[in-house]
C-alpha atoms as a PDB file:
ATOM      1  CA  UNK A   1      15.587  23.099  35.578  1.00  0.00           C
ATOM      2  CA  UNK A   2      18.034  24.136  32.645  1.00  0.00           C
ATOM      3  CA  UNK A   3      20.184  20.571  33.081  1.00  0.00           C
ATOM      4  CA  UNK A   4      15.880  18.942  32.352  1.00  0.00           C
ATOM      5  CA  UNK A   5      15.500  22.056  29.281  1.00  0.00           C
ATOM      6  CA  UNK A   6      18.887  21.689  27.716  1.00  0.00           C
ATOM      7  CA  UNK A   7      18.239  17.280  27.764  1.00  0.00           C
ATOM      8  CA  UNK A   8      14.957  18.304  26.056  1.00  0.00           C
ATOM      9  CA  UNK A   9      16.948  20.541  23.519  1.00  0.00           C
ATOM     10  CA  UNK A  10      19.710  18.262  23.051  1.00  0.00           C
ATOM     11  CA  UNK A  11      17.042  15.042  22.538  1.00  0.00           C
ATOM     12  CA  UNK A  12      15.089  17.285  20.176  1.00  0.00           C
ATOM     13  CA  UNK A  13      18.198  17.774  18.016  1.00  0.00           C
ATOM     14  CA  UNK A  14      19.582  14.189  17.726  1.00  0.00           C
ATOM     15  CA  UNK A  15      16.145  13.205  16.838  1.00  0.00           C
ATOM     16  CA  UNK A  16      16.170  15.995  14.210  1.00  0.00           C
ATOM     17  CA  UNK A  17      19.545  14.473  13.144  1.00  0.00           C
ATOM     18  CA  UNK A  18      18.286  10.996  12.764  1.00  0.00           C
ATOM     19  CA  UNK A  19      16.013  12.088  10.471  1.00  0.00           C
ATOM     20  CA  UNK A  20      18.122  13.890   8.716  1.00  0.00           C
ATOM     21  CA  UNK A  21      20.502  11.241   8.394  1.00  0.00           C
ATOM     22  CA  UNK A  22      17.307   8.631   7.391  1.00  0.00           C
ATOM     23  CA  UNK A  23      16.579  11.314   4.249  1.00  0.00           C
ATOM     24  CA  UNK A  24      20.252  11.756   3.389  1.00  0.00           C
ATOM     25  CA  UNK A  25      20.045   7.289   2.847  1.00  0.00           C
ATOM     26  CA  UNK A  26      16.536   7.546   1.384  1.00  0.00           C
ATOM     27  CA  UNK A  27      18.017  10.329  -1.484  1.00  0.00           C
ATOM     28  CA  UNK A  28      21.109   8.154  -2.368  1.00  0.00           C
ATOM     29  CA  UNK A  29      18.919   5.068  -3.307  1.00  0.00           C
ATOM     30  CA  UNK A  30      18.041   5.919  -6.837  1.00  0.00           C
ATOM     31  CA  UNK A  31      15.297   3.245  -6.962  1.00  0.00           C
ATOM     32  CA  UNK A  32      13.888   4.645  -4.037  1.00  0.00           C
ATOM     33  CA  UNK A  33      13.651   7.902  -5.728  1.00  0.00           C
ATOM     34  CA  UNK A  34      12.214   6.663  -8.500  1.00  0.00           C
ATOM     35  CA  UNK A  35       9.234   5.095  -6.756  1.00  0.00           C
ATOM     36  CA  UNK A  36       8.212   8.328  -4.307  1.00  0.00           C
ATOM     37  CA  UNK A  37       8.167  10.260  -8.115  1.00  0.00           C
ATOM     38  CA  UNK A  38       5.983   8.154  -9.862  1.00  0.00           C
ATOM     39  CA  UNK A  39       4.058   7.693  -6.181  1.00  0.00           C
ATOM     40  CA  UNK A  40       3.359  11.016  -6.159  1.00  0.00           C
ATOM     41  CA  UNK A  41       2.723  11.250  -9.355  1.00  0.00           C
ATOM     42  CA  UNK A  42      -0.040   8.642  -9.485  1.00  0.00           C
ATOM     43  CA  UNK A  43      -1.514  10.104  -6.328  1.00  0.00           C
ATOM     44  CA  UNK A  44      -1.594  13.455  -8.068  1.00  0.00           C
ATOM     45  CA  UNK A  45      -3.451  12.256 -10.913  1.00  0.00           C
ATOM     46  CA  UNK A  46      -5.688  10.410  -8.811  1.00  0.00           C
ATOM     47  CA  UNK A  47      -6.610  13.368  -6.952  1.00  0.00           C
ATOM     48  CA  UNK A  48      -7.179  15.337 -10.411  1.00  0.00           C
ATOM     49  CA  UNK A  49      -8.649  12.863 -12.279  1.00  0.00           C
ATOM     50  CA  UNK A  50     -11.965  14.743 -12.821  1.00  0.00           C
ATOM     51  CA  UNK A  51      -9.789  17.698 -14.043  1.00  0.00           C
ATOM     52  CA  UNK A  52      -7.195  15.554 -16.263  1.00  0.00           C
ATOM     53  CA  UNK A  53      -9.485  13.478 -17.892  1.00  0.00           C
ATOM     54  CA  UNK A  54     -10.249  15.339 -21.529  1.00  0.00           C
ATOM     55  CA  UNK A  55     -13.268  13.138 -21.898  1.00  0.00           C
ATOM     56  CA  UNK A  56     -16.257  11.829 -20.076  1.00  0.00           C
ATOM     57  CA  UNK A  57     -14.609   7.817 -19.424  1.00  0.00           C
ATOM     58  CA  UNK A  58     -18.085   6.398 -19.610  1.00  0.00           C
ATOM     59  CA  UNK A  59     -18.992   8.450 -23.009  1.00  0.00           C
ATOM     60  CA  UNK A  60     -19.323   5.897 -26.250  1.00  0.00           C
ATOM     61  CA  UNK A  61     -19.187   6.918 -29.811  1.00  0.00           C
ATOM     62  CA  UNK A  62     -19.555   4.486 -32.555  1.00  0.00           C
ATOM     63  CA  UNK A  63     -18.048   6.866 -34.949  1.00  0.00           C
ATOM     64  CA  UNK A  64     -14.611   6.826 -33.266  1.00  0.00           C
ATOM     65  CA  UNK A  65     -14.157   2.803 -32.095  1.00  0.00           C
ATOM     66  CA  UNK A  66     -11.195   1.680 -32.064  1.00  0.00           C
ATOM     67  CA  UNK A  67      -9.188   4.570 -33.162  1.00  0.00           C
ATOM     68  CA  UNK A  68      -5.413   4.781 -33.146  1.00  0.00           C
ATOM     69  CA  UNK A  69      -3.697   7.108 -30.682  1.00  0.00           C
ATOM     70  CA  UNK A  70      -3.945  10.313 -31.395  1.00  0.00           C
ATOM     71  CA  UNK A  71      -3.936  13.894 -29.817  1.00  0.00           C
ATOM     72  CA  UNK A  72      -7.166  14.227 -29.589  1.00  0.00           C
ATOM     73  CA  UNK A  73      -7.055  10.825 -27.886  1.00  0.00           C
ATOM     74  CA  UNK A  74      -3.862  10.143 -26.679  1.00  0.00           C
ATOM     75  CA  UNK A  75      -4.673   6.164 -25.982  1.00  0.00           C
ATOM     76  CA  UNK A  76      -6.837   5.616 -28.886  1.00  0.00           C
ATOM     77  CA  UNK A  77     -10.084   4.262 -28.186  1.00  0.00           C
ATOM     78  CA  UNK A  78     -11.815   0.980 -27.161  1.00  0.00           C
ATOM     79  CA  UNK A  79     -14.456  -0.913 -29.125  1.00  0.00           C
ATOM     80  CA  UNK A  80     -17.180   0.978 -28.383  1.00  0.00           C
ATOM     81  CA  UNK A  81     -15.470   4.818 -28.989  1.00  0.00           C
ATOM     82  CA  UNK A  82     -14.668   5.642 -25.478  1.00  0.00           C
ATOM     83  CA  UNK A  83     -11.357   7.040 -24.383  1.00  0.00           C
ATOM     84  CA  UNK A  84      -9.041   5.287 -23.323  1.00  0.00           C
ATOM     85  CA  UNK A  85      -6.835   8.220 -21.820  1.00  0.00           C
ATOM     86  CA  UNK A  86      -9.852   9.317 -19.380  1.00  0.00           C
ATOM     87  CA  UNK A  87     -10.497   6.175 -18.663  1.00  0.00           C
ATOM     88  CA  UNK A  88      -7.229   5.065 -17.613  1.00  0.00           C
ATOM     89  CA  UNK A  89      -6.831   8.521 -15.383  1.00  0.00           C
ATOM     90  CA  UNK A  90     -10.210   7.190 -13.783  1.00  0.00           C
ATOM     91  CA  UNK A  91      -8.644   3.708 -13.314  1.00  0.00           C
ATOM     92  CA  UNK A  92      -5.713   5.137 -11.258  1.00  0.00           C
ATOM     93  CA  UNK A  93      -8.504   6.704  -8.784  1.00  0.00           C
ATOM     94  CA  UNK A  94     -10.427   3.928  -8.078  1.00  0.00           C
ATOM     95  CA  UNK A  95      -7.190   1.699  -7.975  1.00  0.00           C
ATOM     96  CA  UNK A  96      -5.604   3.952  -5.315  1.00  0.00           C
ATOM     97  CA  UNK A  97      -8.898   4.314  -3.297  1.00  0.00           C
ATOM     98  CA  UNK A  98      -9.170   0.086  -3.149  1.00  0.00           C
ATOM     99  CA  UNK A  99      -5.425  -0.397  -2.032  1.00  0.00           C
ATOM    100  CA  UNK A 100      -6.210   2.443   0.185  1.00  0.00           C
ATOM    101  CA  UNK A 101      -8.821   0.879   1.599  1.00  0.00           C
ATOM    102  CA  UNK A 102      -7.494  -2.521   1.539  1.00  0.00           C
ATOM    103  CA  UNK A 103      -4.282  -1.010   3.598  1.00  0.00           C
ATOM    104  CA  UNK A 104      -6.747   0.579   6.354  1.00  0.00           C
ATOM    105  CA  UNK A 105      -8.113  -2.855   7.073  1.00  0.00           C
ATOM    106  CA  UNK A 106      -5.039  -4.696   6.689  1.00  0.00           C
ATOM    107  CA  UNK A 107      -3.036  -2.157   9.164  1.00  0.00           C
ATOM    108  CA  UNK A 108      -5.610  -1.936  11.723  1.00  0.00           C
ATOM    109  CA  UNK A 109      -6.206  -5.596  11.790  1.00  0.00           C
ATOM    110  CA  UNK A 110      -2.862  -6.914  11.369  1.00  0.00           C
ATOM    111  CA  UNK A 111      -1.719  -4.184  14.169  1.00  0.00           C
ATOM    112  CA  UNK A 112      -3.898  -5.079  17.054  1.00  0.00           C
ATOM    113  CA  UNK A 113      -3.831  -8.440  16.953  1.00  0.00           C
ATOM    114  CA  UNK A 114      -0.146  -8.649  16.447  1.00  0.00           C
ATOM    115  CA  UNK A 115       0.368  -6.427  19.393  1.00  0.00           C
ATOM    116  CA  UNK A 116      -1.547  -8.591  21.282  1.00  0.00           C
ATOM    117  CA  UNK A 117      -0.151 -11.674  20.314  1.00  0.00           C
ATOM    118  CA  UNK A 118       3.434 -10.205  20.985  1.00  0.00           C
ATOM    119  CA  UNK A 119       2.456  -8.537  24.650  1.00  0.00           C
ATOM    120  CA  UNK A 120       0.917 -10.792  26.108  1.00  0.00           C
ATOM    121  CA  UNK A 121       2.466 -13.996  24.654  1.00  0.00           C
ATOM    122  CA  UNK A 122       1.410 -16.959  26.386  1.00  0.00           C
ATOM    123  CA  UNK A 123      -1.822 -18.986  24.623  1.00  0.00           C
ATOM    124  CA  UNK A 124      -3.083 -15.532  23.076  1.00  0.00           C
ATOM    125  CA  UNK A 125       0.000 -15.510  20.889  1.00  0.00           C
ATOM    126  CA  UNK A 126      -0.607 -19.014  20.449  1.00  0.00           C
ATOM    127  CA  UNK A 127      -4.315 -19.110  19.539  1.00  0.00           C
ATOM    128  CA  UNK A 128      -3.546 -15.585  17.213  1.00  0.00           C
ATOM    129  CA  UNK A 129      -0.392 -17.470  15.617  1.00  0.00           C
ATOM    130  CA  UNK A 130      -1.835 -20.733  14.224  1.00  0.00           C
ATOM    131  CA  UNK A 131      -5.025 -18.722  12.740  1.00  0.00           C
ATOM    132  CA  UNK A 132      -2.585 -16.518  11.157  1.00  0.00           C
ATOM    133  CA  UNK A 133      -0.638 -19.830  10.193  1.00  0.00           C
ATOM    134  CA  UNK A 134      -3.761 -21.106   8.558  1.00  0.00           C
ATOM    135  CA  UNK A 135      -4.301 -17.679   6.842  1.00  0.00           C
ATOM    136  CA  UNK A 136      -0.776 -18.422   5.346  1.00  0.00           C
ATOM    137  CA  UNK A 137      -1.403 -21.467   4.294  1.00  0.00           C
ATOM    138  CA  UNK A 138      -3.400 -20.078   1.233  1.00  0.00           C
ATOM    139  CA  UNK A 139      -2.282 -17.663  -1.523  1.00  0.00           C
ATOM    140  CA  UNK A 140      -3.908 -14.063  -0.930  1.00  0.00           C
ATOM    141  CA  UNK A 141      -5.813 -14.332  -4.319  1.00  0.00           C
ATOM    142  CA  UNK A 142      -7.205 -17.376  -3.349  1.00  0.00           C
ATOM    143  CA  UNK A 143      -8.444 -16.180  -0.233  1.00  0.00           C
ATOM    144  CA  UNK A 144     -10.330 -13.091  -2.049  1.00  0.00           C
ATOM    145  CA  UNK A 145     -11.551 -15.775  -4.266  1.00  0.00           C
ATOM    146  CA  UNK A 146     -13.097 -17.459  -1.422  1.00  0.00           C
ATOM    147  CA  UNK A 147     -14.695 -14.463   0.127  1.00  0.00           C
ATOM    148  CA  UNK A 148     -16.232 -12.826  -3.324  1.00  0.00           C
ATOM    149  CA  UNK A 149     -17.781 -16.274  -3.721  1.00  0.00           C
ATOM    150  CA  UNK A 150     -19.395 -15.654  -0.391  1.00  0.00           C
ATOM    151  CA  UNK A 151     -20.221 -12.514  -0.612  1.00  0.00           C
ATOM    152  CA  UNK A 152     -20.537 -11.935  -4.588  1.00  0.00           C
ATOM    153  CA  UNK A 153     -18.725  -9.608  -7.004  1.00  0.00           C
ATOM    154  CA  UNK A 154     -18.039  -6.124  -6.408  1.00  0.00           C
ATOM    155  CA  UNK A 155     -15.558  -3.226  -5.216  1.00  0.00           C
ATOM    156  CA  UNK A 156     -16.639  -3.134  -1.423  1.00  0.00           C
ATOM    157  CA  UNK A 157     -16.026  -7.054  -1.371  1.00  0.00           C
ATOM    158  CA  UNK A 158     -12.911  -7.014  -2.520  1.00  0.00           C
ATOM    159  CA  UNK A 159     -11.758  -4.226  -0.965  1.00  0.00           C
ATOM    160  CA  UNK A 160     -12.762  -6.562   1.948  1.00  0.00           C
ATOM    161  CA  UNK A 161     -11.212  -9.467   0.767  1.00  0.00           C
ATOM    162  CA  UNK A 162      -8.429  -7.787   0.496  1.00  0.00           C
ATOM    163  CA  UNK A 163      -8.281  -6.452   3.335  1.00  0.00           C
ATOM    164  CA  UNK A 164      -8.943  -9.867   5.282  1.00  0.00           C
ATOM    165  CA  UNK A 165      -6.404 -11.827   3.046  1.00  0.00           C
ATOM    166  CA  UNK A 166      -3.488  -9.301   3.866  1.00  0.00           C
ATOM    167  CA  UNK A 167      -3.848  -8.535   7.668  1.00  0.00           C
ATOM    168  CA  UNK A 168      -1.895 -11.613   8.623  1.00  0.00           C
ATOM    169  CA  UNK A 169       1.230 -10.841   7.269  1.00  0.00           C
ATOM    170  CA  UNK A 170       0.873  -7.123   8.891  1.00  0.00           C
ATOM    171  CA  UNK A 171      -0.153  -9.270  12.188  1.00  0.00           C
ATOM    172  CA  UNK A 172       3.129 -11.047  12.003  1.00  0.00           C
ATOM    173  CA  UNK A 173       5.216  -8.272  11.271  1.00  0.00           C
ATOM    174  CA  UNK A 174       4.231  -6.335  14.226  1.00  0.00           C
ATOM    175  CA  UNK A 175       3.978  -9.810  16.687  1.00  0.00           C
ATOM    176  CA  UNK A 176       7.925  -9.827  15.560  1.00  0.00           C
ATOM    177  CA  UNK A 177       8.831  -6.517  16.238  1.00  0.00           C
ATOM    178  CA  UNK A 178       6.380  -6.501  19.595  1.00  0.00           C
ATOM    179  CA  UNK A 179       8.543  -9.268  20.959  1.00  0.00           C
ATOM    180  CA  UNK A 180      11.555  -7.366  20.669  1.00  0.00           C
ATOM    181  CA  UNK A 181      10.266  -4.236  21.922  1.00  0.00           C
ATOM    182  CA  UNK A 182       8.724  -5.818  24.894  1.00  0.00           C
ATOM    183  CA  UNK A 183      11.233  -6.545  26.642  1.00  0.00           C
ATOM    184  CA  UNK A 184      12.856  -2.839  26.397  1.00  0.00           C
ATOM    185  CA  UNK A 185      13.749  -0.854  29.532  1.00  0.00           C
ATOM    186  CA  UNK A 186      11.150   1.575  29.266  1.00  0.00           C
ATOM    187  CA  UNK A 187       8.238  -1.058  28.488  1.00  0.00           C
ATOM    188  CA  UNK A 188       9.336  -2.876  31.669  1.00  0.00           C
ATOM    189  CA  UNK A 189       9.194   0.557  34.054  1.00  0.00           C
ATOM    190  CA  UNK A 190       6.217   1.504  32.436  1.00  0.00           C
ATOM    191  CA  UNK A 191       4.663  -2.204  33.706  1.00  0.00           C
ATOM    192  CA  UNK A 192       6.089  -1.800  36.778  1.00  0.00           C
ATOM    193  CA  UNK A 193       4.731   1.667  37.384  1.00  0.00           C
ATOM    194  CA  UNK A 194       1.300  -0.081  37.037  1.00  0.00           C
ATOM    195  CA  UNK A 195       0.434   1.475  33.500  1.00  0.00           C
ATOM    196  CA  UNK A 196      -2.556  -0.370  31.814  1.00  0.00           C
ATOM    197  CA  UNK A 197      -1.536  -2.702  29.559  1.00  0.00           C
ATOM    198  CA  UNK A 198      -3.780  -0.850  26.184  1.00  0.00           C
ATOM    199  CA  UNK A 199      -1.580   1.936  26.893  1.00  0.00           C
ATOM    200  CA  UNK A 200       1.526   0.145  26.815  1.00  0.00           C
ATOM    201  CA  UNK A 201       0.774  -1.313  23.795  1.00  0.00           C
ATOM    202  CA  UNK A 202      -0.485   1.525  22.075  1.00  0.00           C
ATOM    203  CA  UNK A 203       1.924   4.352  23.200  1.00  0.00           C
ATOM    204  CA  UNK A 204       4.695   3.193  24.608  1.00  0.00           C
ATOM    205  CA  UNK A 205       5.472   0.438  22.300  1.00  0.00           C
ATOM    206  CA  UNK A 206       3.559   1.119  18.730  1.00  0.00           C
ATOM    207  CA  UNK A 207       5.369   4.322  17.939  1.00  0.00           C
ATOM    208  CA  UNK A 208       8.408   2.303  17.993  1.00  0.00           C
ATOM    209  CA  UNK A 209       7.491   0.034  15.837  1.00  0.00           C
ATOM    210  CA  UNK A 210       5.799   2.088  13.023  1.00  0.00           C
ATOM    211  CA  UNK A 211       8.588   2.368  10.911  1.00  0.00           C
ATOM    212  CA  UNK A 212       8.112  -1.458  10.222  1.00  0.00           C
ATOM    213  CA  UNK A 213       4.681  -0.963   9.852  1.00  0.00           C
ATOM    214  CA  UNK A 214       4.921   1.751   7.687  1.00  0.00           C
ATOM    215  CA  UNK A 215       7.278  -0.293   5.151  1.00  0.00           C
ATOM    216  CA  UNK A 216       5.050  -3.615   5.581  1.00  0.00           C
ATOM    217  CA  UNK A 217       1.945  -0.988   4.568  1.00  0.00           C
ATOM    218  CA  UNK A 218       3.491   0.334   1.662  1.00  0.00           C
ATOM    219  CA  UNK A 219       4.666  -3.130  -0.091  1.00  0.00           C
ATOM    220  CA  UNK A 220       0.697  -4.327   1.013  1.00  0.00           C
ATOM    221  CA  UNK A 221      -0.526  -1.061  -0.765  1.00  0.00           C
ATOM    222  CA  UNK A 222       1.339  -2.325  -3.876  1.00  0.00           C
ATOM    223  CA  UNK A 223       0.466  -5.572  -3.811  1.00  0.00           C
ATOM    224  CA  UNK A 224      -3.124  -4.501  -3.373  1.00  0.00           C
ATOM    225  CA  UNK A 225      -3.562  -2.571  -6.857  1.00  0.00           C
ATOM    226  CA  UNK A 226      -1.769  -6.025  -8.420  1.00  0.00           C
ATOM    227  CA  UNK A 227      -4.766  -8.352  -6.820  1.00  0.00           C
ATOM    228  CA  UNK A 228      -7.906  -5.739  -7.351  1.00  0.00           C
ATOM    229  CA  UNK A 229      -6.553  -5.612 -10.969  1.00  0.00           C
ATOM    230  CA  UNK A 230      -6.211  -9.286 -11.282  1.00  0.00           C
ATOM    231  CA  UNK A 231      -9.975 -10.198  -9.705  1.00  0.00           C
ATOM    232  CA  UNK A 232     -10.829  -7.067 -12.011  1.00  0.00           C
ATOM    233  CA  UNK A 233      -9.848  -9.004 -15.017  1.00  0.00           C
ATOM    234  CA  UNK A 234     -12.031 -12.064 -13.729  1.00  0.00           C
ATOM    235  CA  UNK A 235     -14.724 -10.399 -13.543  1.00  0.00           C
ATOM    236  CA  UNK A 236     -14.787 -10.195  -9.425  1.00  0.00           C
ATOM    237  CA  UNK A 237     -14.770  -6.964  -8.908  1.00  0.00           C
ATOM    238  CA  UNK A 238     -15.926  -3.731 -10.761  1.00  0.00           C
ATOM    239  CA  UNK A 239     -18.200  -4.721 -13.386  1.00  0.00           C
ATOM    240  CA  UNK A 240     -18.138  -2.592 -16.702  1.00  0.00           C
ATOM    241  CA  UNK A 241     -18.602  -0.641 -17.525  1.00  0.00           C
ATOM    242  CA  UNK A 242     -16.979   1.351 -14.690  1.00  0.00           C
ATOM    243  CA  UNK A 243     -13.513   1.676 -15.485  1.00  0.00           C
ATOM    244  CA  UNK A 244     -11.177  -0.328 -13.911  1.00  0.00           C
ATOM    245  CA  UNK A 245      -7.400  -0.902 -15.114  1.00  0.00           C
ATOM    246  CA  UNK A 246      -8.169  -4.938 -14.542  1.00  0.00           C
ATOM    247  CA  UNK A 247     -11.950  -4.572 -16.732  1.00  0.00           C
ATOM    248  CA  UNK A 248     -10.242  -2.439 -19.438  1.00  0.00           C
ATOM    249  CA  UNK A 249      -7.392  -5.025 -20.133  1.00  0.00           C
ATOM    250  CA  UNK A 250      -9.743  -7.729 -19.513  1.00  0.00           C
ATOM    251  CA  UNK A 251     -12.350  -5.752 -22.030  1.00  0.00           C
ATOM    252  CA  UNK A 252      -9.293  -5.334 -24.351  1.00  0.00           C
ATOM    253  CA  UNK A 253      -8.265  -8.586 -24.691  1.00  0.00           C
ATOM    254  CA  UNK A 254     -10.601  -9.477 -28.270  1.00  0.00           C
ATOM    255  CA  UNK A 255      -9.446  -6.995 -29.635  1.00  0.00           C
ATOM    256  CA  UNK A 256      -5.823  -7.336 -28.758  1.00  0.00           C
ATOM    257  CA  UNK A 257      -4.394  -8.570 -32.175  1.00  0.00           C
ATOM    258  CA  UNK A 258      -6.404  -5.296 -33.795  1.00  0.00           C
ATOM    259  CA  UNK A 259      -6.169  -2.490 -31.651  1.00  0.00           C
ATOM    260  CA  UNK A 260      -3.676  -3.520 -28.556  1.00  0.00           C
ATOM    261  CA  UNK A 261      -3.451  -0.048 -27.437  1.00  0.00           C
ATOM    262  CA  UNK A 262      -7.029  -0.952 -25.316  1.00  0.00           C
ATOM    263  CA  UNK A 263      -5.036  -2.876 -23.128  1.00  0.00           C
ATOM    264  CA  UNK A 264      -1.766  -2.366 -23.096  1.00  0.00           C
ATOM    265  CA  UNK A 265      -2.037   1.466 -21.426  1.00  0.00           C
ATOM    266  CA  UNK A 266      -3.946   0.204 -18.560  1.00  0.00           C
ATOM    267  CA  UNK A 267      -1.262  -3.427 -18.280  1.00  0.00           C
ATOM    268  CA  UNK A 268       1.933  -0.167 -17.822  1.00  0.00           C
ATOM    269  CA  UNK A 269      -0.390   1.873 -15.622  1.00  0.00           C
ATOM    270  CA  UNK A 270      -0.595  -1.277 -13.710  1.00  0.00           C
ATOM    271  CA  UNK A 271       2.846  -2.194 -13.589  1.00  0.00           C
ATOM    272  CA  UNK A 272       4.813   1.511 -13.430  1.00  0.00           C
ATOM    273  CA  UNK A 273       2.402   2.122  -9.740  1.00  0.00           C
ATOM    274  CA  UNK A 274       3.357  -1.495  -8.530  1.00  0.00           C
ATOM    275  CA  UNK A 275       6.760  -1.104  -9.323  1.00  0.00           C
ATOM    276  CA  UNK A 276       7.045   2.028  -8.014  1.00  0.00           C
ATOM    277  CA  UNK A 277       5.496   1.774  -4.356  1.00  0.00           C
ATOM    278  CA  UNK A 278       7.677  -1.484  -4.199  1.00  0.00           C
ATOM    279  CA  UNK A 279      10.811   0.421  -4.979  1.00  0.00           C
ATOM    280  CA  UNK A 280       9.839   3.141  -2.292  1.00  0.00           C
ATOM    281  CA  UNK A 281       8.928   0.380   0.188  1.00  0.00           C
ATOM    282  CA  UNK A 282      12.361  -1.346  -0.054  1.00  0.00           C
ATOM    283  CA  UNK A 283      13.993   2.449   0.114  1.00  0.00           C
ATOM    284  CA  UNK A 284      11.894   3.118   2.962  1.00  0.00           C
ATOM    285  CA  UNK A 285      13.059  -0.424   4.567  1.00  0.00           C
ATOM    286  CA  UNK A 286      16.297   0.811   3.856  1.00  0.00           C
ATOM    287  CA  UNK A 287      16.644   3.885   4.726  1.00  0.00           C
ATOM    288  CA  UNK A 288      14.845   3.172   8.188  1.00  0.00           C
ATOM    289  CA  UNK A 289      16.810   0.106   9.100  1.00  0.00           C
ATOM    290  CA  UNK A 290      18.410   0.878  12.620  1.00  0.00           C
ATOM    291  CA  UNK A 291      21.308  -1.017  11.858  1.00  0.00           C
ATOM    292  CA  UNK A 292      22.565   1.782  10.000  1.00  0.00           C
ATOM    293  CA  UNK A 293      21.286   4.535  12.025  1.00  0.00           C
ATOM    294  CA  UNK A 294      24.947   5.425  13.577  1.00  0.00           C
ATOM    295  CA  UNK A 295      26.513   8.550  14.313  1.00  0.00           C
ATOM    296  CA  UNK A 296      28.109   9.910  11.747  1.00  0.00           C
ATOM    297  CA  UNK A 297      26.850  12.266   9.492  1.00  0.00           C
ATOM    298  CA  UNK A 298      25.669  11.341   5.976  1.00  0.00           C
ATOM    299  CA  UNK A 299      23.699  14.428   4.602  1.00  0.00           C
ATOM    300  CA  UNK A 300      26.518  15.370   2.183  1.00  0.00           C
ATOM    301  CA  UNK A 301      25.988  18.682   3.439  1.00  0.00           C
ATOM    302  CA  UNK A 302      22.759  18.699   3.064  1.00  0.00           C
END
């Protein structure tokens, strides 16, 4: 009994140590760093946009159009007096609810069927493969394109869009790493022990491969706010006047020469959250990478 309590001990502490040691590479990337700050800080403001905002986003007042920035409004104002400030802080909510959203369907999807295709092999993989082949063989945009002019403009069909255009390049991420992991000891002695094959997939061999998930997640969350901002500016998704970073730039774009402010706030909004979540997927990539998972110890003392 304390040879089977001390193992447990002893497993519990290298595991603790791995972590450790997957921090200690996370905290020397600087990039990295960067992106989990202004992550956090987008999420944050997201969260307290309702709080943050110093005026009501959807407010007009043809006394104040197109003002400068100012303290009083720290973004200036658009053509018909409203604030650009709140509505930018309003923007960052509804962008991180979409990729949210987007990621959800895109995960689960992309998940399941790629776990399938890798277990089971044979003409599943096959069958799952080509579709996701044919998937591929059309830019994501272009697939949201083809779905909104199905189903007509508007958040929830984008979000599903989306959400349909990126789950095949989460479905061949985890078909990749399912192959691998497949053919691992304790997969095989779990089949041969008779275990059904849903829970092999789902916990014997999934928790092994969620870091690659995870980092395959973030760079789709990213890439998520980029595309809802872009159908934005079409015209596909929100319509005005609710206040989307893709409407306002779009909405700013006649007055650009005049007051540029409209849409330039919203265009670094846009690019400082992209930017950022792809800086802390490539740390987390990074950092996670077994390859340089050894045994020595990198905290710095941490």
């Amino acid at each position: 009994m304390i040879p089977f309590v001390g193992g447990y001990i002893q497993g519990y502490l290298d595991k603790n140590a791995r972590y450790r040691r997957i921090y200690a590479r996370f905290k020397r990337n600087k990039l990295a760093m960067v992106g989990l700050y202004f992550s956090l800080i987008y999420l944050v403001v997201a969260i307290l946009a309702p709080l943050l905002m110093p005026h009501d986003p959807g407010s007009t007042d043809g006394a104040r159009r197109l003002m400068a920035p100012t303290l009083e409004h720290p973004f200036g104002t658009d053509r018909y007096g409203r604030d650009v400030f709140s509505r930018v802080l309003y923007g960052t909510r509804i962008s991180l609810q979409v990729a949210a959203a987007v990621v959800t369907i895109a995960t689960v999807t992309g998940v399941v069927t790629g776990l399938v295709a890798g277990y089971y092999r044979s003409w599943v993989d096959e069958a799952i493969s080509r579709t996701v082949d044919v998937f591929f063989a059309f830019p994501n945009i272009l697939l949201g394109l083809i779905v909104v002019a199905i189903l007509g403009p508007g958040l929830n069909q984008i979000i599903l869009a989306l959400g349909i255009a990126f789950a095949p390049i989460m479905t061949r991420i985890t078909r990749g790493s399912a192959i691998s992991v497949r053919e691992e000891e304790y997969v095989l002695a779990a089949k041969s022990y008779g275990e059904h094959s849903f829970n092999i997939m789902f916990r014997e061999m999934l928790p092994n491969m969620v870091s690659a998930v995870m980092v395959q997640a973030t760079i789709i969350f990213a890439f998520s706010i980029l595309a809802e901002a872009g159908l934005s500016y079409l015209g596909l998704s929100a319509q005005p006047p609710t206040p989307t970073w893709g409407v306002m730039i779009s909405e700013g774009q006649r007055n650009l020469q005049t007051a540029p402010w409209i849409s330039i706030f919203p265009g670094l909004a846009i690019m400082s959250t992209v930017l950022g979540l792809t800086f802390l997927g490539v740390g987390l990539r990074d950092a996670l990478d077994p390859k340089t998972d050894v045994d020595t110890d990198t905290t710095g003392g941490l």
